[in-house]
C-alpha atoms as a PDB file:
ATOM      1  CA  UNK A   1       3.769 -23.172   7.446  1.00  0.00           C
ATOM      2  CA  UNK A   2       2.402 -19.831   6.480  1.00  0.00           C
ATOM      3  CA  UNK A   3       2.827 -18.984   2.600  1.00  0.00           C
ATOM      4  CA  UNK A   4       4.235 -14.630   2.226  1.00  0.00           C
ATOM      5  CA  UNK A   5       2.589 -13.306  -0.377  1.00  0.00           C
ATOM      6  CA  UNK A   6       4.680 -11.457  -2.618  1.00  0.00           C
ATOM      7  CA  UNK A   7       1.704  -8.706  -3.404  1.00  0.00           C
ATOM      8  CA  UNK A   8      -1.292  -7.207  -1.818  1.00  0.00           C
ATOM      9  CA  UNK A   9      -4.323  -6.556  -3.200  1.00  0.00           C
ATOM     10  CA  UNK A  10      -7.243  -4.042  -2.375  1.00  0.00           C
ATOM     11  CA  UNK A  11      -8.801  -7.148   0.039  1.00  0.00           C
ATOM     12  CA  UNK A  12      -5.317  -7.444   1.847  1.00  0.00           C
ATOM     13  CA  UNK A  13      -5.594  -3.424   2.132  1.00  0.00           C
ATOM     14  CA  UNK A  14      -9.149  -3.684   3.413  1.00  0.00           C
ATOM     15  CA  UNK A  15      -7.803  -6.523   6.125  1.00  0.00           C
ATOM     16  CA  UNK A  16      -5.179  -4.557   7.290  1.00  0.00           C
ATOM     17  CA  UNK A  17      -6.727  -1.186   7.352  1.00  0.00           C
ATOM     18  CA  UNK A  18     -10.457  -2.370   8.451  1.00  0.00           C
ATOM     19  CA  UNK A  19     -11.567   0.022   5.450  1.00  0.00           C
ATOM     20  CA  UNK A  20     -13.604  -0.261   2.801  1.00  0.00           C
ATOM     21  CA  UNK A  21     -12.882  -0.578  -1.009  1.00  0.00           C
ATOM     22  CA  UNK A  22     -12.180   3.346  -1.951  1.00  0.00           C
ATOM     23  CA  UNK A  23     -10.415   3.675   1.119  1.00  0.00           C
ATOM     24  CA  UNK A  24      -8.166   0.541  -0.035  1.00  0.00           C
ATOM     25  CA  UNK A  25      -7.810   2.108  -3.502  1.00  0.00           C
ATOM     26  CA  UNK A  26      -6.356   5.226  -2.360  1.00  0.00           C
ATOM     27  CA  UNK A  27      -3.638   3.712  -0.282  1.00  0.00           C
ATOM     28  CA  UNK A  28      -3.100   1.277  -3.047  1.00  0.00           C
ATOM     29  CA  UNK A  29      -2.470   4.778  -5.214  1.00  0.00           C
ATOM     30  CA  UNK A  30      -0.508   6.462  -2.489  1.00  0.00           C
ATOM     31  CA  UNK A  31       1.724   3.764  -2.499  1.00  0.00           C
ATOM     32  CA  UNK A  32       2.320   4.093  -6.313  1.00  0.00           C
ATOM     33  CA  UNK A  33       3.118   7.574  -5.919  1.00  0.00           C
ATOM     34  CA  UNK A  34       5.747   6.967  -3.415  1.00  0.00           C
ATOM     35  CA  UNK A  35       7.561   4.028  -5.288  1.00  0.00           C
ATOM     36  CA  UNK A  36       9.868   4.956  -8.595  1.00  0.00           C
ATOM     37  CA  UNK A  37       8.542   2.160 -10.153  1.00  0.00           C
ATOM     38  CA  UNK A  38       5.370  -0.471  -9.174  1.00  0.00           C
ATOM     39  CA  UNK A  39       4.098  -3.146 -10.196  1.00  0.00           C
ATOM     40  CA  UNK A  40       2.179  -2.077 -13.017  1.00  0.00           C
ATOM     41  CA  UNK A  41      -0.744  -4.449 -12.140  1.00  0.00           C
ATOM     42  CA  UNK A  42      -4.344  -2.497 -11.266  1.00  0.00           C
ATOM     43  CA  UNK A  43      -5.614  -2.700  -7.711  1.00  0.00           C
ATOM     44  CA  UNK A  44      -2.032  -4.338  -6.381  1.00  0.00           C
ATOM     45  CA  UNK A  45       1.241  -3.498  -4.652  1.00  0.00           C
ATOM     46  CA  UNK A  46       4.080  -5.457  -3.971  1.00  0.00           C
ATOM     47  CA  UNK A  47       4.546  -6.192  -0.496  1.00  0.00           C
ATOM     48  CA  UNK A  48       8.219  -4.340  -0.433  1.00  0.00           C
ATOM     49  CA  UNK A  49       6.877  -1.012  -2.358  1.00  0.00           C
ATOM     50  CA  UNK A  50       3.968  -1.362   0.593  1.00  0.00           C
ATOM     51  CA  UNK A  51       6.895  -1.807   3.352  1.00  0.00           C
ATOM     52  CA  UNK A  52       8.776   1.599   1.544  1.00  0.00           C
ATOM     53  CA  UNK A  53       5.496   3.424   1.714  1.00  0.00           C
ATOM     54  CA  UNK A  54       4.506   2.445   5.382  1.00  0.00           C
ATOM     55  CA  UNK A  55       8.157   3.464   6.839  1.00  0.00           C
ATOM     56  CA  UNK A  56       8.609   6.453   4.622  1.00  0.00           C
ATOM     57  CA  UNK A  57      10.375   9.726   6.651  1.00  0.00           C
ATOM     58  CA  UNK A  58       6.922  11.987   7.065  1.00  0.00           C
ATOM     59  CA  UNK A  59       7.417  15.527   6.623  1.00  0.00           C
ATOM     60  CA  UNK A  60       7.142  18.279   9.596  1.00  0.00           C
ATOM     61  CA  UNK A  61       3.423  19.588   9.988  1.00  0.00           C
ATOM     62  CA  UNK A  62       1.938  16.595   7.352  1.00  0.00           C
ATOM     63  CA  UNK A  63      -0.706  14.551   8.477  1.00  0.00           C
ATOM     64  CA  UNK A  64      -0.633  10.541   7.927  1.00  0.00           C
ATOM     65  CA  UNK A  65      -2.665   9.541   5.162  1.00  0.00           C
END
């Protein structure tokens, strides 16, 4: 049985992304700037502000980041 985490950290970032640590950092800060109000722990997101960020309506003429 597979334990859910309930938070990612910069590693689980790096996993999913196949990036390196700054890379990871800045998503991990993107997603902070979308959500009202994270998880005020350093390097982590929970996995539902993550979910928010990743389906969030993208403006006309923006670029994914």
């Amino acid at each position: 049985m597979e334990v859910k985490k309930e938070y990612l950290c910069i590693a689980d970032i790096q996993g999913m992304f196949g990036c390196g640590k700054n890379k990871a950092e800045q998503i991990i800060r993107c997603v902070k700037d979308y959500v009202k109000d994270p998880l005020p722990l350093r390097g982590k997101v929970l996995v539902t502000e993550y979910e928010a960020w990743k389906n969030r309506p993208m403006e006309r003429g923006k670029a994914a980041q």
